[in-house]
N, C-alpha and C. Protein backbone atom coordinates (compact mmCIF):
# COMPACT_ATOMS: atom_id res chain seq x y z
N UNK A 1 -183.34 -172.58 30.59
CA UNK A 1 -182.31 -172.54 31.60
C UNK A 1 -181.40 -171.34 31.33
N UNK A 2 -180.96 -170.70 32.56
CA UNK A 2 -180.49 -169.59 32.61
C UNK A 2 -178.37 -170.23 32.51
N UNK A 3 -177.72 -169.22 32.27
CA UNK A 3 -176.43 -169.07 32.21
C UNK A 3 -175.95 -168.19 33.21
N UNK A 4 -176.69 -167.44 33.82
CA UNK A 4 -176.91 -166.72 35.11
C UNK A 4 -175.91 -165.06 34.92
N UNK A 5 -175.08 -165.11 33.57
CA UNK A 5 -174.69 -164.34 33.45
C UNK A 5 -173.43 -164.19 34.02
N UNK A 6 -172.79 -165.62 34.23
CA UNK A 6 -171.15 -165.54 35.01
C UNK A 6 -170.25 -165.99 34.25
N UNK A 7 -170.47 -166.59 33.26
CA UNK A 7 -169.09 -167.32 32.22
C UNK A 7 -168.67 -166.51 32.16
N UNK A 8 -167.18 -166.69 32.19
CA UNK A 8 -166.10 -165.87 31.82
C UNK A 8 -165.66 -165.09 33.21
N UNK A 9 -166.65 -165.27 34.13
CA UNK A 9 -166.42 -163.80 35.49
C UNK A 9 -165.69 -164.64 36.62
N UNK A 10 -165.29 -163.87 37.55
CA UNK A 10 -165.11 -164.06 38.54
C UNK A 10 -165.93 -164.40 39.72
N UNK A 11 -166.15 -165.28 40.49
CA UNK A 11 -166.97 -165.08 41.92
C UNK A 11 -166.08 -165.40 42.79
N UNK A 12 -166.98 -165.10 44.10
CA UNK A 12 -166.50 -165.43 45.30
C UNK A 12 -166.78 -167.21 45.67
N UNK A 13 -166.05 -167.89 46.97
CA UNK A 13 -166.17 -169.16 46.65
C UNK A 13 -167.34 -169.37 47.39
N UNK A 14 -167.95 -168.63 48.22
CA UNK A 14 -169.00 -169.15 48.46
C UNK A 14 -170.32 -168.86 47.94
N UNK A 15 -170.21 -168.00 46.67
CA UNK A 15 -171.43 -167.59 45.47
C UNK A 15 -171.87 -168.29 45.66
N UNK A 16 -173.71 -168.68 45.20
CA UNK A 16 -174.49 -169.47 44.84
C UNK A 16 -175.53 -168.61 44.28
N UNK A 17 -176.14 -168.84 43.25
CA UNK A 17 -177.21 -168.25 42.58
C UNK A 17 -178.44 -168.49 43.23
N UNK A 18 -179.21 -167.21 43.35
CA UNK A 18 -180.43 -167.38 44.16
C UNK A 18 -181.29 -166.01 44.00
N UNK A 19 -182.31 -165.76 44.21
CA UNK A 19 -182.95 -164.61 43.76
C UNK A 19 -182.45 -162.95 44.46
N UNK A 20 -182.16 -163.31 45.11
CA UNK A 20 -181.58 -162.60 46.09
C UNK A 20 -180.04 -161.49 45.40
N UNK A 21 -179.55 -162.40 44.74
CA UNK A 21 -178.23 -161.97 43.87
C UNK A 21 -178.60 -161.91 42.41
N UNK A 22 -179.82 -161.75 41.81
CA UNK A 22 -180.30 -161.35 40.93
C UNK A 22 -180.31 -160.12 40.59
N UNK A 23 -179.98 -159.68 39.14
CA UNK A 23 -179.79 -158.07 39.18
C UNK A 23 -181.42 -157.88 38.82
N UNK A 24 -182.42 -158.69 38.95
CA UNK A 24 -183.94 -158.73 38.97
C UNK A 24 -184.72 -158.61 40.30
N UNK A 25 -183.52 -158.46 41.42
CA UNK A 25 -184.37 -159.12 42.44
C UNK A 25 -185.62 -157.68 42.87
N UNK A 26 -184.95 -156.54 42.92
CA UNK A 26 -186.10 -155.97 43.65
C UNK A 26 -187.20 -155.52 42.91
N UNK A 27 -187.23 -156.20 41.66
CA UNK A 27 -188.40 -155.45 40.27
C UNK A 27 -189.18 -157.34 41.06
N UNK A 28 -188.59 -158.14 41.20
CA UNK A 28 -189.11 -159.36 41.28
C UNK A 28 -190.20 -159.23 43.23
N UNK A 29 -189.40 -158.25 43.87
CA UNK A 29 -190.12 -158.12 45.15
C UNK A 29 -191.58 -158.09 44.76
N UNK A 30 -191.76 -157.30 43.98
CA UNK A 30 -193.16 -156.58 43.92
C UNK A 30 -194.04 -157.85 42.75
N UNK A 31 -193.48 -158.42 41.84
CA UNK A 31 -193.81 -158.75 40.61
C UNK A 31 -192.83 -160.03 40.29
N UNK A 32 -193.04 -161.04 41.29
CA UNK A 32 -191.86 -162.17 40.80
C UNK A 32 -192.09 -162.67 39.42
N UNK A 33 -190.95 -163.13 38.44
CA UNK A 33 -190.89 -163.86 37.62
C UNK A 33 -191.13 -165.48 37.42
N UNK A 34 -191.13 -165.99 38.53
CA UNK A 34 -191.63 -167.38 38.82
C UNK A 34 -192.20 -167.68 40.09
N UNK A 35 -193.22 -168.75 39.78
CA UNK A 35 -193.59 -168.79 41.05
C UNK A 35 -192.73 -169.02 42.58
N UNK A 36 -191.84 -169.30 42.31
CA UNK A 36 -190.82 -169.93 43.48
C UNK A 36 -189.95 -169.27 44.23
N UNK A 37 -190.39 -167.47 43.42
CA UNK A 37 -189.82 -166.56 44.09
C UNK A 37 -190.49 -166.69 45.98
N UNK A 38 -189.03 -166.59 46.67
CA UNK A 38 -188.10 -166.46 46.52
C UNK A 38 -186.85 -167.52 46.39
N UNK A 39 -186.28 -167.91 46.07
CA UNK A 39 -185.58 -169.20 45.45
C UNK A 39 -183.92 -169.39 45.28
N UNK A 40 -183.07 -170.15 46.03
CA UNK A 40 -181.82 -170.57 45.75
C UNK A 40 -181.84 -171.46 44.64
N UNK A 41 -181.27 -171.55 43.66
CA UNK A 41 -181.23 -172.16 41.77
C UNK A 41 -180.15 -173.22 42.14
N UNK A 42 -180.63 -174.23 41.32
CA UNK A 42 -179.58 -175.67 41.46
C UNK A 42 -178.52 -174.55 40.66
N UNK A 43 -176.98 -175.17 40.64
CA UNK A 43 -176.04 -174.70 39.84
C UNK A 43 -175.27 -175.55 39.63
N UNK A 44 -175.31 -175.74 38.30
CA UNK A 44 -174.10 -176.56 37.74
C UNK A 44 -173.16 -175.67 37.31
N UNK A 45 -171.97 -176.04 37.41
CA UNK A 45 -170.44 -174.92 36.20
C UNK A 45 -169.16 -175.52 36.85
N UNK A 46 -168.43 -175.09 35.68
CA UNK A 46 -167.03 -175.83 35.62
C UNK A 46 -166.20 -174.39 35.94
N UNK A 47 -165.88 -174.71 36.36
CA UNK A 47 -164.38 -173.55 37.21
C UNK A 47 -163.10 -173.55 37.37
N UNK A 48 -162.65 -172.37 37.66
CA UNK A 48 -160.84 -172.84 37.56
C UNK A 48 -160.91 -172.05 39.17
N UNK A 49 -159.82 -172.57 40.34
CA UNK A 49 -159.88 -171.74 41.77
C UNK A 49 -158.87 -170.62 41.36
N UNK A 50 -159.05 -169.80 41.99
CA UNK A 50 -157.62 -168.70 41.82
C UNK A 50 -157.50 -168.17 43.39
N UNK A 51 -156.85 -167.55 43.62
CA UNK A 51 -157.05 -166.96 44.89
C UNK A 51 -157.99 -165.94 45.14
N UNK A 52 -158.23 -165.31 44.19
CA UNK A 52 -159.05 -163.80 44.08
C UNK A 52 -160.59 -164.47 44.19
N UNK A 53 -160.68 -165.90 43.50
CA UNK A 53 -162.24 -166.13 43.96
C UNK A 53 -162.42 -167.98 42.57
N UNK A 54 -163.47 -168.23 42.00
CA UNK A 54 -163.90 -168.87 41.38
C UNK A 54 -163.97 -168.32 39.80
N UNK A 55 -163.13 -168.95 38.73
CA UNK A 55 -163.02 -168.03 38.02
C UNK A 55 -164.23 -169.48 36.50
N UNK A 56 -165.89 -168.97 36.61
CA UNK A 56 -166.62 -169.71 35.83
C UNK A 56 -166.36 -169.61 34.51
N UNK A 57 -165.76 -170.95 33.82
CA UNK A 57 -166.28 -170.97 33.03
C UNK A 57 -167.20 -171.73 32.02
N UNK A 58 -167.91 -172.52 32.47
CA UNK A 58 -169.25 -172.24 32.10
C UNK A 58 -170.48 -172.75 33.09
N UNK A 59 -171.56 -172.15 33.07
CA UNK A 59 -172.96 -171.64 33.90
C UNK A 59 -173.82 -172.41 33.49
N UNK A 60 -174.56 -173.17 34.12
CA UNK A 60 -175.82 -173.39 33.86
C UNK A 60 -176.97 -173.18 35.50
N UNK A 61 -177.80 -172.48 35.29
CA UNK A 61 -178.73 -172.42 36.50
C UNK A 61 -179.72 -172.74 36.20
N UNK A 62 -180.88 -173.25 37.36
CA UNK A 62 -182.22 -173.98 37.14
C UNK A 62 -183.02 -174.37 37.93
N UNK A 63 -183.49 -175.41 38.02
CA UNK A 63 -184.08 -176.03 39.05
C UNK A 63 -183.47 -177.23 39.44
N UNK A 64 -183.77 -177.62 40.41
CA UNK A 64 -183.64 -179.36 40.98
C UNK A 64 -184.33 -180.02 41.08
N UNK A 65 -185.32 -178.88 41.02
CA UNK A 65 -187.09 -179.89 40.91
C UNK A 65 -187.21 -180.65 39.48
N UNK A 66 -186.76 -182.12 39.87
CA UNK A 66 -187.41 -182.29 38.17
C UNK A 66 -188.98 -182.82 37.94
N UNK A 67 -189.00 -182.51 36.61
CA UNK A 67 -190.44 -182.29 36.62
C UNK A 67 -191.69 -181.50 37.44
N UNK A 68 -191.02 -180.50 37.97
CA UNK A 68 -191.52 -178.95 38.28
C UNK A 68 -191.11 -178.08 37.68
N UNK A 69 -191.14 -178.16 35.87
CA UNK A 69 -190.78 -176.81 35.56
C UNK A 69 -191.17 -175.43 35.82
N UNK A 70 -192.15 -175.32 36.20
CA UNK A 70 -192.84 -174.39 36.94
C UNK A 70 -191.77 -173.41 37.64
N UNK A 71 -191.10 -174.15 38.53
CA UNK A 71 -190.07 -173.52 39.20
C UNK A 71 -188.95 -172.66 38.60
N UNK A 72 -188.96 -172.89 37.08
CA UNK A 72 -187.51 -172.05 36.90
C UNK A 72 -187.46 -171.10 36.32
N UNK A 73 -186.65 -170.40 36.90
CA UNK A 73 -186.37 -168.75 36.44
C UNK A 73 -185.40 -168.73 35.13
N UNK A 74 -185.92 -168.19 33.73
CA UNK A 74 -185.22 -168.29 32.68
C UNK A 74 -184.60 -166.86 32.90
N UNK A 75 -185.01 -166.28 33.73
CA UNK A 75 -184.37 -165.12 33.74
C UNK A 75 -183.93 -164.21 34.80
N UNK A 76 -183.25 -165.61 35.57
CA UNK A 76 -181.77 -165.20 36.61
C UNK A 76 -180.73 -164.76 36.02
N UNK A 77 -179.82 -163.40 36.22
CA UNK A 77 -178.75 -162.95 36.18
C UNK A 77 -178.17 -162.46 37.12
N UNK A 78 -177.01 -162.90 37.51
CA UNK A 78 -176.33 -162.11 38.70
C UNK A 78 -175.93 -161.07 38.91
N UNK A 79 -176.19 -160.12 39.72
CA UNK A 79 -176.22 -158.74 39.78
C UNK A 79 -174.52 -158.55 39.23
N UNK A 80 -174.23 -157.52 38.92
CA UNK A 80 -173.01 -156.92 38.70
C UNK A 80 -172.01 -156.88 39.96
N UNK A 81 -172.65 -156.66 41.24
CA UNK A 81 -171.97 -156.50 42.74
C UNK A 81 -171.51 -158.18 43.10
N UNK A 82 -172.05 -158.71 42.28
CA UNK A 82 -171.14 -160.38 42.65
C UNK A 82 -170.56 -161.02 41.71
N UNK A 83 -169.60 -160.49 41.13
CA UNK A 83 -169.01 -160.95 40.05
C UNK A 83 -168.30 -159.94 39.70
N UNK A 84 -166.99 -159.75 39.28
CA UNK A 84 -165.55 -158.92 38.85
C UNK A 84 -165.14 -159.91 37.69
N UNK A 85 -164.49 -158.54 36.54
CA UNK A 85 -164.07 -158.95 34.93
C UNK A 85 -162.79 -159.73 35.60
N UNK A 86 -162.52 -160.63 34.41
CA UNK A 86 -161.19 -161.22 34.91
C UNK A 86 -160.13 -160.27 34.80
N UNK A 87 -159.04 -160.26 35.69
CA UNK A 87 -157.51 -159.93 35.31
C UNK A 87 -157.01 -160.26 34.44
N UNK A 88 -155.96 -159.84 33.23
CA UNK A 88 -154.90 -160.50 32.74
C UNK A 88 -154.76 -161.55 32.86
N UNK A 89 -154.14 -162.14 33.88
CA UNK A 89 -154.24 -164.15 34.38
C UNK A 89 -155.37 -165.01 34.10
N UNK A 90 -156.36 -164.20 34.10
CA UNK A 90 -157.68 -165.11 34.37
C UNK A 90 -158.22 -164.84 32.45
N UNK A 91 -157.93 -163.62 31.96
CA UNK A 91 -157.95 -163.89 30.44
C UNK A 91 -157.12 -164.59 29.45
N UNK A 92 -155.68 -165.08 29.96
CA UNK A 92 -155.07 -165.63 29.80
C UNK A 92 -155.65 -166.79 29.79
N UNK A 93 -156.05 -167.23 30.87
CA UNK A 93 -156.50 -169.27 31.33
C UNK A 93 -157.90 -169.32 30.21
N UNK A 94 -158.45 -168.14 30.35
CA UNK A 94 -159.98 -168.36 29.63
C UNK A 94 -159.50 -168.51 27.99
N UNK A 95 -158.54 -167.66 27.13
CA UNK A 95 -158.30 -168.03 25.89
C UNK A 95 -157.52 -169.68 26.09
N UNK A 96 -156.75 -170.24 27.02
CA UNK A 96 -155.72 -171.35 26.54
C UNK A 96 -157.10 -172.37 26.93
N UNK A 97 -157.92 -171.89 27.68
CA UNK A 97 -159.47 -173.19 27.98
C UNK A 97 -159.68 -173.13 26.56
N UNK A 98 -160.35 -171.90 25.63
CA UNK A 98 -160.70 -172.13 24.89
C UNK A 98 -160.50 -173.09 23.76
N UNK A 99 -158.78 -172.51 23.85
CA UNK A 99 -157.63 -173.61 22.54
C UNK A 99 -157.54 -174.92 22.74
N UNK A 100 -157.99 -175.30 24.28
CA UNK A 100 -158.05 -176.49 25.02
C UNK A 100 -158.68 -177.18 24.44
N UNK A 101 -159.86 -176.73 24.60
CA UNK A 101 -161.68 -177.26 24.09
C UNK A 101 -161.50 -177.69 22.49
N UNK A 102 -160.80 -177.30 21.80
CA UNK A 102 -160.73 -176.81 20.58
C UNK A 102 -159.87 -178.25 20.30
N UNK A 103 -158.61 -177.97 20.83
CA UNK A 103 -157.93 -179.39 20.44
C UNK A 103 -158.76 -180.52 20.95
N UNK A 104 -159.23 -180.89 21.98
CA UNK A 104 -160.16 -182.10 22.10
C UNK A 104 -160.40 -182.16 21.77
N UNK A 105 -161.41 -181.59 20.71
CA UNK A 105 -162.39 -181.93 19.41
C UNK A 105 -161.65 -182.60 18.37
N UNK A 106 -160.97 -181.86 18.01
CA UNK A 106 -159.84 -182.09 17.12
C UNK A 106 -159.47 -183.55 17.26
N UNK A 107 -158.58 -183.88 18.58
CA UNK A 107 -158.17 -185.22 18.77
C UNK A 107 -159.10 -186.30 19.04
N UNK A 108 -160.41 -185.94 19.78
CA UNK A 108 -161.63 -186.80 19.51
C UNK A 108 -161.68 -186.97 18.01
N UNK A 109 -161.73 -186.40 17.16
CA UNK A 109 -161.91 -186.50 15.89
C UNK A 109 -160.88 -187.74 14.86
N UNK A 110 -160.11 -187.21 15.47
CA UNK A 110 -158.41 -188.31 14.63
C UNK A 110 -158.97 -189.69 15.49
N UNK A 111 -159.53 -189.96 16.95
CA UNK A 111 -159.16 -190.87 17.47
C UNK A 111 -160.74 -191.81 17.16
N UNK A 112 -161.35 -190.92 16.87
CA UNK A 112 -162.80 -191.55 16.29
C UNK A 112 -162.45 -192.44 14.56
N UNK A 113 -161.68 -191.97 14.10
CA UNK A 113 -161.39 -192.31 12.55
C UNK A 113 -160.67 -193.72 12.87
N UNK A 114 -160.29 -194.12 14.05
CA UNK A 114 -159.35 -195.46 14.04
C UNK A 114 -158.01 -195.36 13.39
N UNK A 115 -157.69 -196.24 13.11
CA UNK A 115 -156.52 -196.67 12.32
C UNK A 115 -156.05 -195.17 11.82
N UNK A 116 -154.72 -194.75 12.48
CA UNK A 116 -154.21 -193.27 11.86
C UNK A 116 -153.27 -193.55 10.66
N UNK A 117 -152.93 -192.67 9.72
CA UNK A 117 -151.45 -192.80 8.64
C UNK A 117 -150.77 -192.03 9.02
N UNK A 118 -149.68 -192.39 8.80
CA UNK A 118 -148.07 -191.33 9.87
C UNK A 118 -148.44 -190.33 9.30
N UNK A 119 -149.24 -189.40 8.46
CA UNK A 119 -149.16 -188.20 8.52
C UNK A 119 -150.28 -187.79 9.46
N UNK A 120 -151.01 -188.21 9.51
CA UNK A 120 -152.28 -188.18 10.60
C UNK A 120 -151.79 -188.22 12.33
N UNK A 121 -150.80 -189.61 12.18
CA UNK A 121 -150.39 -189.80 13.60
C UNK A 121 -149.46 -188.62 14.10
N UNK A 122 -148.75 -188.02 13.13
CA UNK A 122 -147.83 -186.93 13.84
C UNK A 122 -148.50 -185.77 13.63
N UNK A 123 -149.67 -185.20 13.19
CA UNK A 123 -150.51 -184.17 13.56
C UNK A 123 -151.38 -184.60 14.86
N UNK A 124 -151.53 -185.95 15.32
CA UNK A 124 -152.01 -186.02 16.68
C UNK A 124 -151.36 -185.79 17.78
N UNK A 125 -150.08 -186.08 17.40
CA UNK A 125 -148.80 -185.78 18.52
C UNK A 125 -148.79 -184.58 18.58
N UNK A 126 -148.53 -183.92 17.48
CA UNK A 126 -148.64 -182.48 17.87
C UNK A 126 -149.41 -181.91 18.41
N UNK A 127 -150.57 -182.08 18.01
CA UNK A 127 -151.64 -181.29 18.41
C UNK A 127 -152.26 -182.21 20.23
N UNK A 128 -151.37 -182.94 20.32
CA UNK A 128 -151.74 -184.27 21.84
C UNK A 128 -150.39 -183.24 22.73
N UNK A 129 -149.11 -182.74 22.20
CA UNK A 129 -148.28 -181.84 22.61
C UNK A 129 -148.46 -180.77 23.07
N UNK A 130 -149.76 -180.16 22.32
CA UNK A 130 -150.17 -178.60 22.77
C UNK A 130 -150.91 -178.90 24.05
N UNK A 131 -151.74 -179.76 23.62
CA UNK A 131 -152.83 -179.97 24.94
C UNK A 131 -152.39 -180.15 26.17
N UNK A 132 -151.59 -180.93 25.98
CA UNK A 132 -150.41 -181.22 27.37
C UNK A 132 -149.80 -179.52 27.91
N UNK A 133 -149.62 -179.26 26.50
CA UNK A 133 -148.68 -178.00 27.21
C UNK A 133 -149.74 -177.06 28.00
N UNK A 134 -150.68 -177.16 27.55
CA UNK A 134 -151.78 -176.10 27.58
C UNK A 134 -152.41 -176.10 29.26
N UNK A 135 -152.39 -177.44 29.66
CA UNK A 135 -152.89 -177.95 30.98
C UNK A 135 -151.85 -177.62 31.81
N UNK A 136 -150.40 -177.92 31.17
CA UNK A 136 -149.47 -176.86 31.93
C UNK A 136 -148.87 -175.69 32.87
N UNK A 137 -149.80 -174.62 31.58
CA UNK A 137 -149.52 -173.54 31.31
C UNK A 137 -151.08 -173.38 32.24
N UNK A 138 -151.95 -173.82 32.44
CA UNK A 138 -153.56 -172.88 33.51
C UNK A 138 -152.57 -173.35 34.87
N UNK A 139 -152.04 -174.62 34.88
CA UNK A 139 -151.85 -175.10 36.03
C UNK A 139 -150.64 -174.23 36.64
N UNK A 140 -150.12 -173.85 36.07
CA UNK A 140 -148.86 -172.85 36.45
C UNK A 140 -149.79 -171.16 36.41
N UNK A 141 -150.12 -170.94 35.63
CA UNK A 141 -151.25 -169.66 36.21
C UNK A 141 -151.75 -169.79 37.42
N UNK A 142 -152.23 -170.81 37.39
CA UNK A 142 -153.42 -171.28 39.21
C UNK A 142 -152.19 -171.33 40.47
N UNK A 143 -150.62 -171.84 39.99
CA UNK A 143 -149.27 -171.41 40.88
C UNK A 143 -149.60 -170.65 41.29
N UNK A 144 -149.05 -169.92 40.23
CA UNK A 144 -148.62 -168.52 40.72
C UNK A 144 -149.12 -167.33 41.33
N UNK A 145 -150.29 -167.65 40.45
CA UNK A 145 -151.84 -166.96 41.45
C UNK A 145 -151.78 -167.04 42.69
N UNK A 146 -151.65 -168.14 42.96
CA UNK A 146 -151.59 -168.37 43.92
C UNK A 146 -150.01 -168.29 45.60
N UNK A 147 -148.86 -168.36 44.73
CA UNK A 147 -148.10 -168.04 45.05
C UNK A 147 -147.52 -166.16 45.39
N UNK A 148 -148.66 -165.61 44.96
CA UNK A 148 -148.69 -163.97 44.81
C UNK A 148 -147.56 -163.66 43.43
N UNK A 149 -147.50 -165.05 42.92
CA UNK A 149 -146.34 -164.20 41.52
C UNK A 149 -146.73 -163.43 40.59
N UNK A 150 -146.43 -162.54 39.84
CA UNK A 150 -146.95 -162.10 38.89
C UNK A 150 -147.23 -163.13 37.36
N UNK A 151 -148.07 -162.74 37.07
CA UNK A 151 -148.24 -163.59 35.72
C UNK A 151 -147.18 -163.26 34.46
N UNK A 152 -146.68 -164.72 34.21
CA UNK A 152 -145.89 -164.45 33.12
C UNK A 152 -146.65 -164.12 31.77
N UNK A 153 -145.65 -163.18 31.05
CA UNK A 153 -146.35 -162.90 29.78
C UNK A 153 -146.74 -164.11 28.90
């Protein structure tokens, strides 16, 4: 299964991965890579909206056929012409996702152990404090984005 080559990027909202928006497609005219050329790809991915477009972060592309592997292209990537680097704002949301991801683990971890000791329980608060703040802080990016504000430092 392909990653299609968009984590981290920008799209438009009505993107969809398909051979067509492949930076393979016209080597694939002559010489497809799967039989199913030519082919729209199931797409799964998690996203943040912005105004400028769909900002992925993370990709998975494939088939829908199950049990037709036959069908899938391990080697869909989306051309460069459908997809823009993030802005400032949008590198911003992609590092505090990251720190995001990071503390869940973390607090999955304390909350898997059961029974906490007050030094345990007030490193969960804290670290249950950031997370909060953190969901905050994209959700006020996705504002303002949206409000035409500039992004705070």
């Amino acid at each position: 299964m392909s990653h299609g080559n968009l984590e981290g990027k920008l799209v438009a909202r009505n993107f969809w991965p398909a051979c067509e928006n492949c930076r393979r497609f016209e080597a694939c005219k002559t010489k497809p890579l799967h039989p199913a050329y030519p082919h729209n790809w199931h797409w799964g991915k998690e996203s943040a909206s912005f105004p400028e477009g769909e900002l992925v972060l993370l990709s998975w592309v494939g088939t829908a056929a199950v049990g037709d592997p036959h069908t899938a292209c391990e080697n869909y990537e989306a051309g460069p012409q459908h997809f823009t680097a993030p802005l400032p704002h949008h590198q911003h949301y992609l590092a505090l996702e990251k720190e995001r991801q990071d503390l869940d683990v973390q607090l999955e971890g304390l909350e898997r152990e059961g029974a906490l000791s007050k030094e345990t329980e007030a490193l969960y608060v804290q670290l249950f404090r950031r997370f909060t703040k953190i969901i905050e802080e994209q959700r006020a990016l996705r504002t303002d984005a949206e409000a035409g504000k500039p992004a705070a430092a």
